[in-house]
PDB file of N, CA and C in Angstrom:
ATOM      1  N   UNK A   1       0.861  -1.186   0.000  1.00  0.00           N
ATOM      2  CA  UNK A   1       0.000   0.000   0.000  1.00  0.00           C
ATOM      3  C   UNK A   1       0.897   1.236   0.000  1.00  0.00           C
ATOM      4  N   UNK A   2       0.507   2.239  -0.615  1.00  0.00           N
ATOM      5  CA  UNK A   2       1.080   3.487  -0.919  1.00  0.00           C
ATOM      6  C   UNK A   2       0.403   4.713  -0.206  1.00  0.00           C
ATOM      7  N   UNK A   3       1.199   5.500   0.934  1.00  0.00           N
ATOM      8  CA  UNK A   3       0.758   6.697   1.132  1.00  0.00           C
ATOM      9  C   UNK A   3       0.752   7.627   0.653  1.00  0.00           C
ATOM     10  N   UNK A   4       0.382   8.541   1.029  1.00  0.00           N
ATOM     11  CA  UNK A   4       0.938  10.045   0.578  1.00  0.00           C
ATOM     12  C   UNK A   4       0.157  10.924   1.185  1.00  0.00           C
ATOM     13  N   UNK A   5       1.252  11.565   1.802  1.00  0.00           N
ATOM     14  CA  UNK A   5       1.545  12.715   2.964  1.00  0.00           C
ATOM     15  C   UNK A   5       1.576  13.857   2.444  1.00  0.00           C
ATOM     16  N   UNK A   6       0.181  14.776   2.861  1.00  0.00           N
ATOM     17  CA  UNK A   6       0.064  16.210   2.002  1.00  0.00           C
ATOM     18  C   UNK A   6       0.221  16.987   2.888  1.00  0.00           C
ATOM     19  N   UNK A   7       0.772  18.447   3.050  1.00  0.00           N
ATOM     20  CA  UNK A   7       0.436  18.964   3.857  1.00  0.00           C
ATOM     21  C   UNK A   7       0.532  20.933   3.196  1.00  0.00           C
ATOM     22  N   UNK A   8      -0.346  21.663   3.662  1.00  0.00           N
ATOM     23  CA  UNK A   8      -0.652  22.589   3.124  1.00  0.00           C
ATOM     24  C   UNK A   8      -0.807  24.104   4.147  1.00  0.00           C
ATOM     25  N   UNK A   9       0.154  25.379   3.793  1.00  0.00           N
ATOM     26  CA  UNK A   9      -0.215  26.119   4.748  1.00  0.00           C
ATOM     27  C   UNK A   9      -1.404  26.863   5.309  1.00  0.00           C
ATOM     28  N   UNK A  10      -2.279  26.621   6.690  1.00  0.00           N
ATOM     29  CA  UNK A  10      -3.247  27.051   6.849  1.00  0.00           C
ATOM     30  C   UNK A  10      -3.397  28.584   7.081  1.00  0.00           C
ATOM     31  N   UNK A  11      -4.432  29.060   5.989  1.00  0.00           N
ATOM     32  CA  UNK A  11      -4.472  30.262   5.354  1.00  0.00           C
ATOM     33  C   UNK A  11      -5.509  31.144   6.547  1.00  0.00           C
ATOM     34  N   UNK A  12      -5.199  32.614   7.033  1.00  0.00           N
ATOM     35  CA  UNK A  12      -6.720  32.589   7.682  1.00  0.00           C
ATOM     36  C   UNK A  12      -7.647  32.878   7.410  1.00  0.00           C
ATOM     37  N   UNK A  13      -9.036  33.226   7.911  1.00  0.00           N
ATOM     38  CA  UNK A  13     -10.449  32.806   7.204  1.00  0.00           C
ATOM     39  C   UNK A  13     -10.174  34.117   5.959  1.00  0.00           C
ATOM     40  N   UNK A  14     -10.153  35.197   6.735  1.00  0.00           N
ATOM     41  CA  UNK A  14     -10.204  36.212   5.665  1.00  0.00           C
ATOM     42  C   UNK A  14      -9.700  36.138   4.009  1.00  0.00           C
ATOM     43  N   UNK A  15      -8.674  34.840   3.890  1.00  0.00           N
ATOM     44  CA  UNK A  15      -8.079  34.841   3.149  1.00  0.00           C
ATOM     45  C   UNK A  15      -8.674  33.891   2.279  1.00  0.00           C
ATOM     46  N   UNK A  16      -9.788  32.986   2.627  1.00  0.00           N
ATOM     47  CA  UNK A  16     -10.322  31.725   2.262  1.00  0.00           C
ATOM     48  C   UNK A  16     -10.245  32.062   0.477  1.00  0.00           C
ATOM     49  N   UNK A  17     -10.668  31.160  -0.362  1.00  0.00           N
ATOM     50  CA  UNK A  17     -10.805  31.606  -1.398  1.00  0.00           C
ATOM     51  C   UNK A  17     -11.653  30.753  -1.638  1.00  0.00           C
ATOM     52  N   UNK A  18     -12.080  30.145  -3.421  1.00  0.00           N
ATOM     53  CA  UNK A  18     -13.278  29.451  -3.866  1.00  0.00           C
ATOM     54  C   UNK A  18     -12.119  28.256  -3.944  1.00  0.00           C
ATOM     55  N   UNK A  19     -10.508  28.582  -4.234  1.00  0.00           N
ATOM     56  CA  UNK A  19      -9.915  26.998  -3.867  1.00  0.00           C
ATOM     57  C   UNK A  19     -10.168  27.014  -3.418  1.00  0.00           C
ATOM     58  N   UNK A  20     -10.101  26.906  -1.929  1.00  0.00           N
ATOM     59  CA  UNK A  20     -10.624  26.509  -0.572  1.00  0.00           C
ATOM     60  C   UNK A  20     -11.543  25.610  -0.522  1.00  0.00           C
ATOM     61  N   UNK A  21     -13.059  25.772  -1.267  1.00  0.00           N
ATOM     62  CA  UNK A  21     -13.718  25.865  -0.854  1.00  0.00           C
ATOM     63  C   UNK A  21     -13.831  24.236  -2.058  1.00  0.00           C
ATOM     64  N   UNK A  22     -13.002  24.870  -3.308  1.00  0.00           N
ATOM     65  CA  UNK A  22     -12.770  23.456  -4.056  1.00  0.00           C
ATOM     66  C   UNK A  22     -12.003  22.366  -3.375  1.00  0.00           C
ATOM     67  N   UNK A  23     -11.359  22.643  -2.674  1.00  0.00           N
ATOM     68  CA  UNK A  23     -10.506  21.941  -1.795  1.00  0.00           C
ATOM     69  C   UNK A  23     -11.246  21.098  -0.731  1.00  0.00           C
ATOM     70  N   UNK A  24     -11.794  21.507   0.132  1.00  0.00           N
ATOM     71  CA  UNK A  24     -12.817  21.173   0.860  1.00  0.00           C
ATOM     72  C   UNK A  24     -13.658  19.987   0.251  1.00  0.00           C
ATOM     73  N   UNK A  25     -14.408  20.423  -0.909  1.00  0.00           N
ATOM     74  CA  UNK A  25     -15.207  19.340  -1.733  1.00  0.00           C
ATOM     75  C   UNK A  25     -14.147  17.981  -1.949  1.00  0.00           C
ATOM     76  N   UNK A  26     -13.026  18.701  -2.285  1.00  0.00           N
ATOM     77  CA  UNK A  26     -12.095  17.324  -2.624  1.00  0.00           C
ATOM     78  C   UNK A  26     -11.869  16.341  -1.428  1.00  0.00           C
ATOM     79  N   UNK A  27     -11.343  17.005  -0.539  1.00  0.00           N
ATOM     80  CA  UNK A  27     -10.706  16.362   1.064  1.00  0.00           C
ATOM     81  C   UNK A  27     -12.734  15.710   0.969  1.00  0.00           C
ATOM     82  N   UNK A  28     -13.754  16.492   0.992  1.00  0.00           N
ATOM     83  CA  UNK A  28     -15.056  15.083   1.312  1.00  0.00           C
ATOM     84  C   UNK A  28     -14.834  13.975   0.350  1.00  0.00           C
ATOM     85  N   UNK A  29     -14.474  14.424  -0.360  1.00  0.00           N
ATOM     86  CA  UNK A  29     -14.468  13.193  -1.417  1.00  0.00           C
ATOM     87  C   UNK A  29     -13.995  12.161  -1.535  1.00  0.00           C
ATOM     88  N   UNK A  30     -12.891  12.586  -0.947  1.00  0.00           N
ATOM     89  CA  UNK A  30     -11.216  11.871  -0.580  1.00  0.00           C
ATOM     90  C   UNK A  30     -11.846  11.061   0.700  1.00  0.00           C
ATOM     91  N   UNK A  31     -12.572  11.558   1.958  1.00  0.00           N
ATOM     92  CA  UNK A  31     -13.113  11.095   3.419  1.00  0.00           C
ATOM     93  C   UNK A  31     -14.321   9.458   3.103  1.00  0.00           C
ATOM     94  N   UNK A  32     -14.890  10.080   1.976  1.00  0.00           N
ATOM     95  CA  UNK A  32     -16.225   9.364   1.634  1.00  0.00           C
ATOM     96  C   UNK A  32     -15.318   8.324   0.783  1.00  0.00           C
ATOM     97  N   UNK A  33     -14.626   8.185   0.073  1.00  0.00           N
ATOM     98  CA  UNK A  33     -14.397   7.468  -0.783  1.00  0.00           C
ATOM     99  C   UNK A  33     -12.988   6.211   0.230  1.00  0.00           C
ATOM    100  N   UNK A  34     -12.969   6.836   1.505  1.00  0.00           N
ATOM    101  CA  UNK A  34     -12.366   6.059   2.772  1.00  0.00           C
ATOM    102  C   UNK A  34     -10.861   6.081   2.178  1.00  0.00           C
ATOM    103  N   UNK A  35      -9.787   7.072   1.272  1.00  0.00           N
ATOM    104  CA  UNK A  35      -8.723   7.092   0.726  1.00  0.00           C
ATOM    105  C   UNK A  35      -8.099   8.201   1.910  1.00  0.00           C
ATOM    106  N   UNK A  36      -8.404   9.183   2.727  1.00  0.00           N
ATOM    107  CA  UNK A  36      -7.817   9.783   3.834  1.00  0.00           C
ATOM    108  C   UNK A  36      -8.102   9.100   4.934  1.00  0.00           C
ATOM    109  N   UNK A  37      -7.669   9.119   5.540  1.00  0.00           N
ATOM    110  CA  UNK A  37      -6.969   8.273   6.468  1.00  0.00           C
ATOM    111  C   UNK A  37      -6.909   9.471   8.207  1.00  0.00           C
ATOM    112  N   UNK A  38      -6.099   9.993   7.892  1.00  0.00           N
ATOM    113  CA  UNK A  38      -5.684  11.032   8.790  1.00  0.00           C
ATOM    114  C   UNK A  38      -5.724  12.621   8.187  1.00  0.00           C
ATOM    115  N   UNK A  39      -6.459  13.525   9.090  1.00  0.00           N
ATOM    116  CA  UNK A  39      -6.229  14.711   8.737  1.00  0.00           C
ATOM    117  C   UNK A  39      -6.462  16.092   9.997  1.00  0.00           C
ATOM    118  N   UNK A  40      -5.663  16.361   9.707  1.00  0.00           N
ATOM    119  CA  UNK A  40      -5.895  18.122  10.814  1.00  0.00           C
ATOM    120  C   UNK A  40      -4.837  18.735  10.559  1.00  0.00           C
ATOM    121  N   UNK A  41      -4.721  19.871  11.719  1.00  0.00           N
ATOM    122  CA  UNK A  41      -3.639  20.240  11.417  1.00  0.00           C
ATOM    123  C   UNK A  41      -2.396  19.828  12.394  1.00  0.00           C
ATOM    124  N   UNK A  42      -1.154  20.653  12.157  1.00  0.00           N
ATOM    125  CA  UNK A  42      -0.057  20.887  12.879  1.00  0.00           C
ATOM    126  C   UNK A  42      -0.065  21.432  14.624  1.00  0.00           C
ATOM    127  N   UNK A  43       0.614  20.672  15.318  1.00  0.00           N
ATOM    128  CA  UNK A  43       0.220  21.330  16.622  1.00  0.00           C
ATOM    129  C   UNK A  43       0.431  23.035  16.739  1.00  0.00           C
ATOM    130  N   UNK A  44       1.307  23.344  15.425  1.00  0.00           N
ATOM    131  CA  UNK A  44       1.484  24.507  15.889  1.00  0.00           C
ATOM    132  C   UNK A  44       0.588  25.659  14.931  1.00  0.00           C
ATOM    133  N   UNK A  45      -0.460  24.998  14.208  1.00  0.00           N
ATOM    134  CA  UNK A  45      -1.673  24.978  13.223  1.00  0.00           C
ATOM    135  C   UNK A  45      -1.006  26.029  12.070  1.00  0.00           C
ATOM    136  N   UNK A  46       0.412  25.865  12.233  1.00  0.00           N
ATOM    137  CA  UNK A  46       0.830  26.384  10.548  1.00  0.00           C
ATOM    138  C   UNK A  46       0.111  25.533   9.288  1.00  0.00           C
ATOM    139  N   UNK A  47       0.279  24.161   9.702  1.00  0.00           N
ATOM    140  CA  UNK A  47      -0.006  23.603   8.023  1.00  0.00           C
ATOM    141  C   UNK A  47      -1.485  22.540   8.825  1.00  0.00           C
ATOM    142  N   UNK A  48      -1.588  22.516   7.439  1.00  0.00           N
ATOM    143  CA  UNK A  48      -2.866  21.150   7.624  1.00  0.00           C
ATOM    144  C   UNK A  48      -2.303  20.029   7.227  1.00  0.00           C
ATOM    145  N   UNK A  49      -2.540  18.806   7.374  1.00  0.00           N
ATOM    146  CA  UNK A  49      -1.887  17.698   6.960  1.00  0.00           C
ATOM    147  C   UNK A  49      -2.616  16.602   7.141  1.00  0.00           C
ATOM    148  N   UNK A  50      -2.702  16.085   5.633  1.00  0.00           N
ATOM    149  CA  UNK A  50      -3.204  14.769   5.472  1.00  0.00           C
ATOM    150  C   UNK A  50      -2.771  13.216   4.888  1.00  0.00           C
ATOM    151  N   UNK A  51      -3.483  12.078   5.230  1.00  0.00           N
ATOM    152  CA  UNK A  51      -2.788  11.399   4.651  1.00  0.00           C
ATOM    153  C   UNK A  51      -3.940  10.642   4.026  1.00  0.00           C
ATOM    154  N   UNK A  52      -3.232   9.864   2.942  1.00  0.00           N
ATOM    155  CA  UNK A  52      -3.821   9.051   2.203  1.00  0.00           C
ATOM    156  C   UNK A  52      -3.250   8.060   1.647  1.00  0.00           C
ATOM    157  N   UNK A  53      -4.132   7.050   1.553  1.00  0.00           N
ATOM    158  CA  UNK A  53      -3.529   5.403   1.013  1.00  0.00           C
ATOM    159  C   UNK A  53      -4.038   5.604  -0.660  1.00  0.00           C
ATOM    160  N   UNK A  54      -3.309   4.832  -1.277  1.00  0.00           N
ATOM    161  CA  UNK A  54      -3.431   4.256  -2.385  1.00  0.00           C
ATOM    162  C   UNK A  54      -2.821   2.728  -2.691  1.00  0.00           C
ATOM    163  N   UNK A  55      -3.779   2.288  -3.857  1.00  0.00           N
ATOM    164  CA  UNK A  55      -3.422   1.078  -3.913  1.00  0.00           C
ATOM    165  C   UNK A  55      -1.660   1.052  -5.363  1.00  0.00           C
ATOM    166  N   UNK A  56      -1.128   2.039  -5.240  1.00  0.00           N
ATOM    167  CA  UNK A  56      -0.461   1.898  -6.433  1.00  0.00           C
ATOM    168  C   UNK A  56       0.575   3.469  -6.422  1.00  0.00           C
ATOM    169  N   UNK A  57       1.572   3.923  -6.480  1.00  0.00           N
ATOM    170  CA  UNK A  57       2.030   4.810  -6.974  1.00  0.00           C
ATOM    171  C   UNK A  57       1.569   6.027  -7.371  1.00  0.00           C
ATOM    172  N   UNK A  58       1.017   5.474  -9.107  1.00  0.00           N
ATOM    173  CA  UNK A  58       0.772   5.744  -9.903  1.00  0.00           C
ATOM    174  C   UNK A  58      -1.016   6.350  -9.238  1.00  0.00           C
ATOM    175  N   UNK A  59      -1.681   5.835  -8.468  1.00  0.00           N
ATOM    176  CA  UNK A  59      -2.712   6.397  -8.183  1.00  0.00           C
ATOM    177  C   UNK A  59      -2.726   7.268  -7.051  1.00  0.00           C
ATOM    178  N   UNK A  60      -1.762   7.151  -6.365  1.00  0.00           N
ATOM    179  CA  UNK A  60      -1.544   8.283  -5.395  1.00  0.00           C
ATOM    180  C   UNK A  60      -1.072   9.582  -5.977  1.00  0.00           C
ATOM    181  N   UNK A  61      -0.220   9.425  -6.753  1.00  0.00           N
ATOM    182  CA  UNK A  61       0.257  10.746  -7.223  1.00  0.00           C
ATOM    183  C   UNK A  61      -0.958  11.402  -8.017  1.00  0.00           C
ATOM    184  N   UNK A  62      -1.546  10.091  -8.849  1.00  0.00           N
ATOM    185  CA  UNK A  62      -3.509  10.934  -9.452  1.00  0.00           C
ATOM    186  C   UNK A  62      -4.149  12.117  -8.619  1.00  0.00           C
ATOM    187  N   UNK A  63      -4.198  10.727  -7.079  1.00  0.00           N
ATOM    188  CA  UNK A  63      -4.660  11.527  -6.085  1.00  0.00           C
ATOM    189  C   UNK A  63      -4.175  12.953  -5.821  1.00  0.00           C
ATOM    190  N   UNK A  64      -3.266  13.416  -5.605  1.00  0.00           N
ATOM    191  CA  UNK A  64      -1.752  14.460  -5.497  1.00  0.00           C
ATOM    192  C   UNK A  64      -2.773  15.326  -6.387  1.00  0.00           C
ATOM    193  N   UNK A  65      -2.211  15.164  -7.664  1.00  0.00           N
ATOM    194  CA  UNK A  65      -2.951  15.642  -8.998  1.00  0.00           C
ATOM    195  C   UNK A  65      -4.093  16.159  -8.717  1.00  0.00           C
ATOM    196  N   UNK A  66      -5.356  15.572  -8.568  1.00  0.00           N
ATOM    197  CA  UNK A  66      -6.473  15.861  -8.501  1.00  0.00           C
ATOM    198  C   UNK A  66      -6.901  16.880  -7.358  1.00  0.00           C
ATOM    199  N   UNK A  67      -6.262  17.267  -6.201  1.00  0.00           N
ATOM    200  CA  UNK A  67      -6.141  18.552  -5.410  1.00  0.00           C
ATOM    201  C   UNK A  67      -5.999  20.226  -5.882  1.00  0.00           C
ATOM    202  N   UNK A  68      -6.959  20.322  -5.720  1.00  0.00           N
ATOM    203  CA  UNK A  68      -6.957  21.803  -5.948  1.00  0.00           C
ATOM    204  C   UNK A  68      -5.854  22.738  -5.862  1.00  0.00           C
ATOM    205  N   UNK A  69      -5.504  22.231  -4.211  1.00  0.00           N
ATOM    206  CA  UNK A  69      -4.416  22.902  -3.191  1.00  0.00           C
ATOM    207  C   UNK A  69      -2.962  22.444  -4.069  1.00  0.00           C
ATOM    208  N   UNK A  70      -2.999  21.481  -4.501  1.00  0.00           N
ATOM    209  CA  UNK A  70      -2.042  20.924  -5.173  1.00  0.00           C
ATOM    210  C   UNK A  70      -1.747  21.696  -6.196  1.00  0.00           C
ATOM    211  N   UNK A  71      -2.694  21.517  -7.444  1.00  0.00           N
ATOM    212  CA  UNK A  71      -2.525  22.155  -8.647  1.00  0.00           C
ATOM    213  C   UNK A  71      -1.916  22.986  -8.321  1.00  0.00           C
ATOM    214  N   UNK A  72      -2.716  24.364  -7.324  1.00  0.00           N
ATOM    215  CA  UNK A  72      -2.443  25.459  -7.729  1.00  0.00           C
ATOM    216  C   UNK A  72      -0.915  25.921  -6.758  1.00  0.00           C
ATOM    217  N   UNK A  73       0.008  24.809  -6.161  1.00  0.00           N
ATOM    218  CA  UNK A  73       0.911  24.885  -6.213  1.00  0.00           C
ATOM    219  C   UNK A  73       0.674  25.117  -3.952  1.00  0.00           C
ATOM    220  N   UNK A  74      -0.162  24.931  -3.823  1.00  0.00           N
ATOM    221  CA  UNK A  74      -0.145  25.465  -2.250  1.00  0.00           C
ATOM    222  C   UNK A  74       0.180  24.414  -1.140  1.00  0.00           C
ATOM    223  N   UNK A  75      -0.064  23.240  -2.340  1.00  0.00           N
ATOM    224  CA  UNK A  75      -0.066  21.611  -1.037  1.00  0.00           C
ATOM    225  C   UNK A  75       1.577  21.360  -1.746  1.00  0.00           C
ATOM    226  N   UNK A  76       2.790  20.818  -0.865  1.00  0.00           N
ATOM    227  CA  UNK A  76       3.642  20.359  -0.937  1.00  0.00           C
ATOM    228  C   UNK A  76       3.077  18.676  -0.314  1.00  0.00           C
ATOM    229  N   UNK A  77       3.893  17.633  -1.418  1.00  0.00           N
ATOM    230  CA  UNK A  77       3.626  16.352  -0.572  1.00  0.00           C
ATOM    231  C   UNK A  77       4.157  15.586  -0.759  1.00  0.00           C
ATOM    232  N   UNK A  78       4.581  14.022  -0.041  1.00  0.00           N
ATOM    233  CA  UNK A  78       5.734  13.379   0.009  1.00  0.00           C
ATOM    234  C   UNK A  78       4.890  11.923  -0.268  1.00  0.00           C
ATOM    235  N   UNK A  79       5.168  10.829  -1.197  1.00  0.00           N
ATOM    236  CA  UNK A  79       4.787   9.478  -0.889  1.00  0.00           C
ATOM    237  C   UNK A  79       5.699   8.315  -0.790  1.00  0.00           C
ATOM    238  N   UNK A  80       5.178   7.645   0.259  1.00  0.00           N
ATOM    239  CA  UNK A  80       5.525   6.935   1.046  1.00  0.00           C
ATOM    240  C   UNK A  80       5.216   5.370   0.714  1.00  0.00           C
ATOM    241  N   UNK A  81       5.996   4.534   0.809  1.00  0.00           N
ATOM    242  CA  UNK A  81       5.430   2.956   0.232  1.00  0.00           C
ATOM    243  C   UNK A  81       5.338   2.355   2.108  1.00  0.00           C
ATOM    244  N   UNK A  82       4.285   1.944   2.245  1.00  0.00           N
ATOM    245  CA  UNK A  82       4.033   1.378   3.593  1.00  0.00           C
ATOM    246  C   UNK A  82       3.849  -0.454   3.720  1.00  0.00           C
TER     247      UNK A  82
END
């Protein structure tokens, strides 16, 4: 099984945007579809950080891909073979 460890700086509200808000839709999607695993933030609530399984590489990095936060360059993330 394949992780991958996202983690993204938490922005404050004022700053929210409609990513955000695309983002949000994704992370339910990601929750419902039982592929996150773990998520909140940092104890010191700089970043948010999540994780997620995949069955493959190649579909985790999809996953990666398919983030809003990602695309637009805001999620840094690391995967992990477990």
């Amino acid at each position: 099984m394949w992780y991958l460890v996202l983690r993204r700086p938490v922005q404050p509200r004022d700053k929210w945007t409609v990513s955000l808000d695309e983002h949000l839709v994704w992370m339910k999607q990601q929750h419902e579809a039982g592929r996150i695993i773990v998520s909140g933030p940092t104890t010191d609530r700089k970043y948010g950080v999540y994780v997620i399984r995949a069955p493959s590489r190649e579909e985790a990095e999809r996953i990666a891909a398919s983030d809003p936060y990602t695309a637009a360059g805001f999620t840094a993330f690391e995967i992990l073979q477990w």
